[in-house]
C-alpha atoms as a PDB file:
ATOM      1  CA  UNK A   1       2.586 -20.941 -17.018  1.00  0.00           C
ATOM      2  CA  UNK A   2       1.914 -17.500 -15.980  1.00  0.00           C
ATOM      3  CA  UNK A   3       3.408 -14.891 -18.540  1.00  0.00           C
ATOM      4  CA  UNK A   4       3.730 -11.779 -15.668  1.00  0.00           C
ATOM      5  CA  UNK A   5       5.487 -13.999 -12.998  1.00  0.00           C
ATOM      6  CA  UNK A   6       7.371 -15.520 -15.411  1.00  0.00           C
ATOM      7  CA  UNK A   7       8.941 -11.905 -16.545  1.00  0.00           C
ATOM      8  CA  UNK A   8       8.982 -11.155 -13.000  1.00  0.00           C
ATOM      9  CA  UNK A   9      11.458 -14.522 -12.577  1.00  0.00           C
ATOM     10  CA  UNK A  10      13.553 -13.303 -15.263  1.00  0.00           C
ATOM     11  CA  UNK A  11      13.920  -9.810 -14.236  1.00  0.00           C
ATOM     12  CA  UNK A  12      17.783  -8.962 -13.430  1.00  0.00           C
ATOM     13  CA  UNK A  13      17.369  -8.284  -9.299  1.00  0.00           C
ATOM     14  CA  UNK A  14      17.571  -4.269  -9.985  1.00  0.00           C
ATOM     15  CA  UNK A  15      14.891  -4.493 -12.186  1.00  0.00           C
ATOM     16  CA  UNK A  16      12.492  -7.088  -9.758  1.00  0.00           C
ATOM     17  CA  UNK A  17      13.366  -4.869  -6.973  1.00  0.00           C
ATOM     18  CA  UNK A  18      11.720  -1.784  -8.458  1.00  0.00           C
ATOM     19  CA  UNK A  19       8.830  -3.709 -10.330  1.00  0.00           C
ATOM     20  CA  UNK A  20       8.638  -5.328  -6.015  1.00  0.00           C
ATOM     21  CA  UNK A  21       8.682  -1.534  -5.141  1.00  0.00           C
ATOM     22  CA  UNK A  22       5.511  -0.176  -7.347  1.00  0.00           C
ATOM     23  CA  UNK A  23       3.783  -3.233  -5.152  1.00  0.00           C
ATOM     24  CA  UNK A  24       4.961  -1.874  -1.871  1.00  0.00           C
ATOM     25  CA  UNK A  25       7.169   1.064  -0.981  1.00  0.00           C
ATOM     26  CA  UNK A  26       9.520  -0.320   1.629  1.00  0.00           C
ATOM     27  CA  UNK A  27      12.604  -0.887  -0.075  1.00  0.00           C
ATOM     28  CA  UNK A  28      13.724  -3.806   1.909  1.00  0.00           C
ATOM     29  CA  UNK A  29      10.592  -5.789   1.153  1.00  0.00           C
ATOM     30  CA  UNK A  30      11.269  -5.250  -2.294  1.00  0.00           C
ATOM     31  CA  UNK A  31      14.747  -6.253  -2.475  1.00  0.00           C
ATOM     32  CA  UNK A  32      14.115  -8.892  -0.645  1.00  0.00           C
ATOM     33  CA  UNK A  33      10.619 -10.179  -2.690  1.00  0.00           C
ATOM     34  CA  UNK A  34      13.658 -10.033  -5.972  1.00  0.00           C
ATOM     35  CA  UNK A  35      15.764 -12.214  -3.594  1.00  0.00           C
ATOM     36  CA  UNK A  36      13.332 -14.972  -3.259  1.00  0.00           C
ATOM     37  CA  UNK A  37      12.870 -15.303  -7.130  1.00  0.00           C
ATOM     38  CA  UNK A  38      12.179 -17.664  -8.878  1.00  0.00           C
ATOM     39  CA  UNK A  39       8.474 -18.080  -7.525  1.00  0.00           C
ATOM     40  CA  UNK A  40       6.694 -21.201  -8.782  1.00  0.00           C
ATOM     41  CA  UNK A  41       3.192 -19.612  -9.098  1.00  0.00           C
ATOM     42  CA  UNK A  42       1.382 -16.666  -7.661  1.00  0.00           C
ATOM     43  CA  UNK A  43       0.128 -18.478  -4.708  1.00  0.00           C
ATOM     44  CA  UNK A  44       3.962 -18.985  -3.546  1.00  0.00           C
ATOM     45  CA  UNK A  45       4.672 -15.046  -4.545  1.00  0.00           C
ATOM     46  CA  UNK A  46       2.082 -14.066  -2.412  1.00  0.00           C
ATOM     47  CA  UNK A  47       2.752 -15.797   0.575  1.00  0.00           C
ATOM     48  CA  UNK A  48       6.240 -14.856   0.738  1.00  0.00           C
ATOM     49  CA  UNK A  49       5.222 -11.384   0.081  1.00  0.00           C
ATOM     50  CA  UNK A  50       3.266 -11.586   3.444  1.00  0.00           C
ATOM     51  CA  UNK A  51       5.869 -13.736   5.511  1.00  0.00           C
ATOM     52  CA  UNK A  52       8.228 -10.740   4.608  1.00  0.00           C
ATOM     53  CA  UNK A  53       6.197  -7.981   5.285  1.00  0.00           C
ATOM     54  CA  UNK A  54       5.715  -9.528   8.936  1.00  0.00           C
ATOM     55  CA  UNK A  55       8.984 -10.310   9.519  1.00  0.00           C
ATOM     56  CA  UNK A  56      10.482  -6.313   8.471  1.00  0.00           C
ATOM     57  CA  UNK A  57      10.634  -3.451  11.778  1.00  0.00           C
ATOM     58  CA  UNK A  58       8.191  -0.798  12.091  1.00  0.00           C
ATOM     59  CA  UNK A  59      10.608   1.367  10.067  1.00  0.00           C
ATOM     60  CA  UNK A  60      10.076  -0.329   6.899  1.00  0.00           C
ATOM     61  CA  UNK A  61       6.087  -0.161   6.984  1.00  0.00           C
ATOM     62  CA  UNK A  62       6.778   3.584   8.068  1.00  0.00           C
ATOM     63  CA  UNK A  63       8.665   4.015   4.656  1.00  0.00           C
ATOM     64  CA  UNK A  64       5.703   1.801   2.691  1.00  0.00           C
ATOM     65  CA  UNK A  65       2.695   3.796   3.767  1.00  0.00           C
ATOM     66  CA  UNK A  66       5.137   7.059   2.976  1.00  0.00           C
ATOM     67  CA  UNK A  67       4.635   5.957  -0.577  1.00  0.00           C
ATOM     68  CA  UNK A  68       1.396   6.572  -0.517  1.00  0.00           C
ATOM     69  CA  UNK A  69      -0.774   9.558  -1.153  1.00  0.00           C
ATOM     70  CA  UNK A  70      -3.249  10.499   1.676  1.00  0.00           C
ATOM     71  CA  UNK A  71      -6.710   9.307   1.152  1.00  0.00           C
ATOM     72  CA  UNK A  72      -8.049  12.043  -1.030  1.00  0.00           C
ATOM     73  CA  UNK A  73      -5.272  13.176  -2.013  1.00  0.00           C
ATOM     74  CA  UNK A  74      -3.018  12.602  -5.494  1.00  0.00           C
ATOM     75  CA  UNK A  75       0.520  12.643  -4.493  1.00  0.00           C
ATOM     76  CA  UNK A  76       2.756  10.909  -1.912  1.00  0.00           C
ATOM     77  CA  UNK A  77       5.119  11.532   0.730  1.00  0.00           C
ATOM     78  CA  UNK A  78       7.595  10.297  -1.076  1.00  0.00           C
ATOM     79  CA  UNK A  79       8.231   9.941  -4.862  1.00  0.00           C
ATOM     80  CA  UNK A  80       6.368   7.401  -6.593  1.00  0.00           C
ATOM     81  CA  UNK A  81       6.613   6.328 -10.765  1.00  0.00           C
ATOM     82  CA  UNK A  82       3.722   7.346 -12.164  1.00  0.00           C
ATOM     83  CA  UNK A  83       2.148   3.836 -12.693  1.00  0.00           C
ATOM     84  CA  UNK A  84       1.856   3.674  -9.035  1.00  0.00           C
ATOM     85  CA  UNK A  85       0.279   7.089  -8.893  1.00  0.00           C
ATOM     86  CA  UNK A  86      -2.658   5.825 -11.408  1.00  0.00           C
ATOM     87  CA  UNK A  87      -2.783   2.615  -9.053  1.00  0.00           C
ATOM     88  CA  UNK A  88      -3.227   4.359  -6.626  1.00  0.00           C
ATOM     89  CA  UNK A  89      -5.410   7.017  -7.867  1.00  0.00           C
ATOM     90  CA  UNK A  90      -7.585   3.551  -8.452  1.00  0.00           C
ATOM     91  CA  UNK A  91      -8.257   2.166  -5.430  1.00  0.00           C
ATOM     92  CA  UNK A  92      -8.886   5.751  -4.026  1.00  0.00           C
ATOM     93  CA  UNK A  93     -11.389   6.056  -6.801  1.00  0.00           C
ATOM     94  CA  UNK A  94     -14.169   6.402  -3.991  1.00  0.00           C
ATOM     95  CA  UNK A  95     -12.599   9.532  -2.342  1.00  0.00           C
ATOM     96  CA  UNK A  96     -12.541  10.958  -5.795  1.00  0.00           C
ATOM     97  CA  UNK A  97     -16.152  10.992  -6.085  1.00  0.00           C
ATOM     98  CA  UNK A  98     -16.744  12.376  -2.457  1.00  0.00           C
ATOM     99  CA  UNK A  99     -19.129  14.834  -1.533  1.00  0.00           C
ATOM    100  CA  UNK A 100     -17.443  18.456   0.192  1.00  0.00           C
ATOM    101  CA  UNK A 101     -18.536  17.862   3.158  1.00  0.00           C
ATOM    102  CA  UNK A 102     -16.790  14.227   3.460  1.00  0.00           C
ATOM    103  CA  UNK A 103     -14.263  15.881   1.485  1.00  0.00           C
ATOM    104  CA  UNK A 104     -12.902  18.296   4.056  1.00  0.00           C
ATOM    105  CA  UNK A 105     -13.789  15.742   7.093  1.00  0.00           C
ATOM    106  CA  UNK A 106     -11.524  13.146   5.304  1.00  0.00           C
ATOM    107  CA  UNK A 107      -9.291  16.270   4.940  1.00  0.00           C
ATOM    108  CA  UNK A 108      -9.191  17.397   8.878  1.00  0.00           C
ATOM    109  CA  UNK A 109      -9.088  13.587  10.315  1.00  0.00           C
ATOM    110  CA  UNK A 110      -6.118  12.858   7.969  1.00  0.00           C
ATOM    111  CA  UNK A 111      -4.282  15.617   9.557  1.00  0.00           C
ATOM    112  CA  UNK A 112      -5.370  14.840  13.196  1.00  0.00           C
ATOM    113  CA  UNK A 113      -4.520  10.867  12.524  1.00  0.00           C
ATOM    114  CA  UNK A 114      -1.002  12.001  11.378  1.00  0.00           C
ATOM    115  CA  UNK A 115      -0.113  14.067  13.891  1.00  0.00           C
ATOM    116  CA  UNK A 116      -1.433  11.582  16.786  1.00  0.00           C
ATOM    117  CA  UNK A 117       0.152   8.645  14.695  1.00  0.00           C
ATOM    118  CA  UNK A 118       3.186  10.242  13.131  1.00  0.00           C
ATOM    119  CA  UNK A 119       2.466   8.868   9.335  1.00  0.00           C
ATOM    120  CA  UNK A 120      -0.731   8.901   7.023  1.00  0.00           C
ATOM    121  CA  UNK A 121      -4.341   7.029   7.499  1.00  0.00           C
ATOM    122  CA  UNK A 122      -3.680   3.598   5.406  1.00  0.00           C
ATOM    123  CA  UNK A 123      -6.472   1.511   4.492  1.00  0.00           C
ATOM    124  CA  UNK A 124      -6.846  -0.436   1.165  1.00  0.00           C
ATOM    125  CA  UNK A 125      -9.630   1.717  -0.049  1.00  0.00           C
ATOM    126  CA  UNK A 126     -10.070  -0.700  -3.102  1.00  0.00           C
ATOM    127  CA  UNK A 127     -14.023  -1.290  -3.414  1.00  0.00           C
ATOM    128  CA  UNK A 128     -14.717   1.538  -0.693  1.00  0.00           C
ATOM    129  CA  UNK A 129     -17.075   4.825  -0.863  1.00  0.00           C
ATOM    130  CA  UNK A 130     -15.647   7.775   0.505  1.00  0.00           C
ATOM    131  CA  UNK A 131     -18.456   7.473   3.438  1.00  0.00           C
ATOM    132  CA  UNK A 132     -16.597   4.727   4.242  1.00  0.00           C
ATOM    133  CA  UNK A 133     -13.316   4.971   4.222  1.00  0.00           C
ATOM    134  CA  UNK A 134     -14.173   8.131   6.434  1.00  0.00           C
ATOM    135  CA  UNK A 135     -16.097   6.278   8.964  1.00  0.00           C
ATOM    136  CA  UNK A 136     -12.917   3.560   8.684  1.00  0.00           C
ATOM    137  CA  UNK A 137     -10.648   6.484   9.933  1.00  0.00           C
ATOM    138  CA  UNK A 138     -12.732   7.913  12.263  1.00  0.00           C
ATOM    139  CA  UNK A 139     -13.519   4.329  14.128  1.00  0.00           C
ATOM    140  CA  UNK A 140      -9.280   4.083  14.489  1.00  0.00           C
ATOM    141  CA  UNK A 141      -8.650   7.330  15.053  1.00  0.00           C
ATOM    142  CA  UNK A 142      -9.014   6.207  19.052  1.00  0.00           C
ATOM    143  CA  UNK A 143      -6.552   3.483  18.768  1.00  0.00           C
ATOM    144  CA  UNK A 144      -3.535   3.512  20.455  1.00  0.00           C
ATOM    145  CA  UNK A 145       0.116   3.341  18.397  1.00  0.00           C
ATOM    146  CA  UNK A 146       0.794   0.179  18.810  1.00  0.00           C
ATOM    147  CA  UNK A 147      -2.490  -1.530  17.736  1.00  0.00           C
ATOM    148  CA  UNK A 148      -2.986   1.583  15.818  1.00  0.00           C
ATOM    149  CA  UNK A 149       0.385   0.719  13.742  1.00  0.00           C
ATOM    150  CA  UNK A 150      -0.270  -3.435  13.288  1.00  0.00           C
ATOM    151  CA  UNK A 151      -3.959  -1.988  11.761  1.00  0.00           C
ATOM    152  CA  UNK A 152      -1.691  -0.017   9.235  1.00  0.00           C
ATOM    153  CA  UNK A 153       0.535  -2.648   8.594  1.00  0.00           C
ATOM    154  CA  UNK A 154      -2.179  -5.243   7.931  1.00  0.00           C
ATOM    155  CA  UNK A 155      -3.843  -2.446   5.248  1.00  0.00           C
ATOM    156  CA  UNK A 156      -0.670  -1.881   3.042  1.00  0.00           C
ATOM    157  CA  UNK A 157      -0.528  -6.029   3.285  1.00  0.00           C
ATOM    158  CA  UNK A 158      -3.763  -6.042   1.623  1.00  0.00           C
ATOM    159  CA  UNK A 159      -3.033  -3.188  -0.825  1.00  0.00           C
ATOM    160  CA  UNK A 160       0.205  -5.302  -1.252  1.00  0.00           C
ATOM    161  CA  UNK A 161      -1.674  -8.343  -2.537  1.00  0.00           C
ATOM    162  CA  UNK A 162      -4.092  -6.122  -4.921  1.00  0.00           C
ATOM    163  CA  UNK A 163      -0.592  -4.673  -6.805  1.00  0.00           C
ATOM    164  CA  UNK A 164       0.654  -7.547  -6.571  1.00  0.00           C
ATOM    165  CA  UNK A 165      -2.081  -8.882  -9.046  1.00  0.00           C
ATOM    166  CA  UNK A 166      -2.123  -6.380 -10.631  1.00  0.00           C
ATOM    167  CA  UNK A 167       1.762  -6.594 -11.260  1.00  0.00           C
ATOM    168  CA  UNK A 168       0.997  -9.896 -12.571  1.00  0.00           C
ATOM    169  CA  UNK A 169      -1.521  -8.737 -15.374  1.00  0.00           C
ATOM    170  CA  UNK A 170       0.753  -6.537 -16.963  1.00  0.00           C
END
């Protein structure tokens, strides 16, 4: 058996929902992850996790990649628990590490995506330089919304999966 999604299964669905929620910030994603429960294995958990997040609206991804804090940055949009915070700070461990220079570029494109985009630059940064992650942004900045907006969504899927694991290890 596995001892995290077992907890997970035996969560009451307040609980699961915010334990869902540290995973991924829209709140119907996470209430509805706690409604699918019991999950045979992690395999099943993370499949559903996916067919949900590509069934919600735009809104609900909007209100996910609020929960996160801009690339370089430390805090988010919107209030996370600190556990997410240190995940977070994580997988942006790369930015942390940046070179001024890439620092304020990072800095000036993450207000100029924003503001043509109307929410932050998401990318799962997990395994990613700073050098990267800025050439990442700068190669999207061009996009349009709408293909601009699927590229977000298919980023917080990803960091999805990693917290999802890493959800599991606890």
């Amino acid at each position: 058996m596995e001892p995290g999604l077992d907890r997970l299964n035996s969560l009451a669905a307040n609980e699961a929902e915010a334990e869902f929620g540290k995973c991924c910030g829209s709140t119907n994603w996470a209430r509805r992850m706690a409604a699918e429960r019991p999950f045979a294995n992690s395999n099943q958990l993370v499949t559903i996790a996916d067919r949900i997040w590509w069934s919600l609206e735009p809104d609900d991804w909007l209100e996910a990649f609020a929960s996160h804090p801009k690339i370089g940055e430390n805090k988010a949009a919107r209030a996370t628990a600190a556990e997410v915070q240190n995940w977070a700070a994580q997988e942006q461990s790369g930015a942390q590490k940046a070179a001024e220079e890439t620092v304020r570029s990072l800095a000036k494109l993450n207000r100029e995506y924003e503001e043509k985009f109307g929410y932050i630059y998401i990318v799962c940064a997990t395994g990613k330089s700073s050098k990267e992650m800025l050439a990442i942004l700068r190669e999207r900045l061009p996009n349009d919304a709408e293909t601009e907006l699927r590229i977000a969504a298919r980023e917080q899927s990803r960091i999805t999966k990693l917290r999802l694991g890493k959800l599991l290890d606890q």
